[in-house]
Protein backbone atom coordinates (compact mmCIF):
# COMPACT_ATOMS: atom_id res chain seq x y z
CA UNK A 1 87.92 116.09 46.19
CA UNK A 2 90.75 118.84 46.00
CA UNK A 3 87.98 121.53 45.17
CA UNK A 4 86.10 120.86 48.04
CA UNK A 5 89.48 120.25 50.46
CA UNK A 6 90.54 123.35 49.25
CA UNK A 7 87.61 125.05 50.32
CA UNK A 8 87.60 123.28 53.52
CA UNK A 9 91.13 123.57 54.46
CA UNK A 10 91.24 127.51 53.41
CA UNK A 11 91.60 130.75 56.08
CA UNK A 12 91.91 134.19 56.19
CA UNK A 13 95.58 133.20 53.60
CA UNK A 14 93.54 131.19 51.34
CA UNK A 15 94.10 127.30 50.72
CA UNK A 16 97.11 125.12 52.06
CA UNK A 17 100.22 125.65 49.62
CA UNK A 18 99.88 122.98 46.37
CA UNK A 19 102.35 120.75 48.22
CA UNK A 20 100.29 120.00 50.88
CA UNK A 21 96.74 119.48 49.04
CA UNK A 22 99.07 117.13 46.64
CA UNK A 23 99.97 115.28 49.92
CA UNK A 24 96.49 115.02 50.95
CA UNK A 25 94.89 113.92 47.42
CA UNK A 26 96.98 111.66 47.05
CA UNK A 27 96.61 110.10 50.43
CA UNK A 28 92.84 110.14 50.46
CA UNK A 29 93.72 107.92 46.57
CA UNK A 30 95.52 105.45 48.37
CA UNK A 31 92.84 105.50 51.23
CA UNK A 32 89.81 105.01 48.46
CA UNK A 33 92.12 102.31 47.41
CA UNK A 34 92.31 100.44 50.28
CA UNK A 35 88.38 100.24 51.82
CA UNK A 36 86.78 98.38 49.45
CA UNK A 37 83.12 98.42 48.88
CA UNK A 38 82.93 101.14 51.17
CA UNK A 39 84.63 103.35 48.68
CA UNK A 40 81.39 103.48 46.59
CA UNK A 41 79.49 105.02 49.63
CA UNK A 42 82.61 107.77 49.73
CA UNK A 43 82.64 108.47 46.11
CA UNK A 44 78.28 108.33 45.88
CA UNK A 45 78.94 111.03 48.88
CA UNK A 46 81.61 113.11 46.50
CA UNK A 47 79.06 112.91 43.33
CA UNK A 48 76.21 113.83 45.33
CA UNK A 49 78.03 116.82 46.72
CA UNK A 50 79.04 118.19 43.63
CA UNK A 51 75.58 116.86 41.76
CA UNK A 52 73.45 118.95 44.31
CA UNK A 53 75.68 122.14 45.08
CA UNK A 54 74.33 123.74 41.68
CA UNK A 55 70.50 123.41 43.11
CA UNK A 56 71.27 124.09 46.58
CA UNK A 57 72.73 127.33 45.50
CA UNK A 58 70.65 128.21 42.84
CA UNK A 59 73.91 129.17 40.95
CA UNK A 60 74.31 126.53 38.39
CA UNK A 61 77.73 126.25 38.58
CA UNK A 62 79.99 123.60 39.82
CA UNK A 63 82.16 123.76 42.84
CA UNK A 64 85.24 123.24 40.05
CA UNK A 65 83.95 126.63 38.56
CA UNK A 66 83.71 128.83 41.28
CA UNK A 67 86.36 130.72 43.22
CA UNK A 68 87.38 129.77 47.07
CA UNK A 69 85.29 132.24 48.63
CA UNK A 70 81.89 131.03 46.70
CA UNK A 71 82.73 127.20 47.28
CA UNK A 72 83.21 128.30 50.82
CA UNK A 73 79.90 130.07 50.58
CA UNK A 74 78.18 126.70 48.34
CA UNK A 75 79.86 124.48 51.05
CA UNK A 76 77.80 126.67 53.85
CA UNK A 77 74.26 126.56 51.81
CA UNK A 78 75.16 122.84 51.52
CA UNK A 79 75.56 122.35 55.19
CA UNK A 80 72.18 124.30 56.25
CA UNK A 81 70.32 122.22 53.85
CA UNK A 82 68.90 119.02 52.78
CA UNK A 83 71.96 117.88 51.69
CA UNK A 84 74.02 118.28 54.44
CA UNK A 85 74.98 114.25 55.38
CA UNK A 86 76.75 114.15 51.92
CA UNK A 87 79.15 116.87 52.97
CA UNK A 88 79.81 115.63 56.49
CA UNK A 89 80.75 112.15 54.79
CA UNK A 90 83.04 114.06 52.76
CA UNK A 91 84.60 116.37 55.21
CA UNK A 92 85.01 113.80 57.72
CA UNK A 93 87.32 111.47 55.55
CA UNK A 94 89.30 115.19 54.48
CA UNK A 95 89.96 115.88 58.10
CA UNK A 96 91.03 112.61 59.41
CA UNK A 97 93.53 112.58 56.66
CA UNK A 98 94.39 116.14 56.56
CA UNK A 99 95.18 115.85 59.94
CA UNK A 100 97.49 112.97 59.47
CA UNK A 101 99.63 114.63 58.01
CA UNK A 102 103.29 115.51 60.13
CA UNK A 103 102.80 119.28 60.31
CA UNK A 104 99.24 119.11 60.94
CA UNK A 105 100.04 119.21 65.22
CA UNK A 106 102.44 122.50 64.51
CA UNK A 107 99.71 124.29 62.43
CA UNK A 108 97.05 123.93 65.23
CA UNK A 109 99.43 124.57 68.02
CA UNK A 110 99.81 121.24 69.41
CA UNK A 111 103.20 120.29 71.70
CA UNK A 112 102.71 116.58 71.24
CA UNK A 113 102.48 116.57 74.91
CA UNK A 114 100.45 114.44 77.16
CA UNK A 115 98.87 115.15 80.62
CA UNK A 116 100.62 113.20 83.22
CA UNK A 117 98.35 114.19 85.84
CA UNK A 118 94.80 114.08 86.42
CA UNK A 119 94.17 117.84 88.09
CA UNK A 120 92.60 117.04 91.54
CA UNK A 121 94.53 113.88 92.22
């Protein structure tokens, strides 16, 4: 999960600091832990991903195995191809959780503000 969340979660810096990918692996653990039977449906999502990125790329080499920029390059392929459901499974639970986390609203610019007025009323 971390290889692809790292990939994910990178920019023009590279990946989130350690801290906060330790923060989110280990929330999206306790998550797993918590769903029940629908955790075999997230972790059939994370095999597939990983099983399928080697053939989708034609590179033969796991997302563990490559650098940042070619898993964010695999991840892309992965997304324009057949096999594109098992990544937006993935990604999905990453960003809701990712997201969760307290610094998450500062990082995207967001005052924790809410509109009290509807324009045109």
């Amino acid at each position: 999960m971390r290889v692809v969340a790292e990939a994910v979660f990178s920019d023009g810096e590279g990946p989130p600091d350690a801290d906060r990918m330790d923060w989110l692996i280990r929330d999206v653990d306790d998550f797993l832990e918590h769903i029940g039977d629908s955790r075999r449906s997230v972790i059939g999502a994370l095999f597939g991903l990983h099983a399928v990125t080697p053939v989708v790329t034609r590179s033969g080499q796991s997302l563990a195995r490559m650098s940042i920029p070619e898993r964010i390059e695999a991840l892309t392929k992965v997304e324009e191809s057949f096999a594109s459901g098992l990544l937006l499974a993935v990604k999905a639970l990453l960003c809701i959780i990712y997201y969760e986390h307290p610094d998450a609203g500062r990082e995207i610019g967001f005052d924790a503000g809410c509109l009290t007025e509807v324009a045109g009323s």
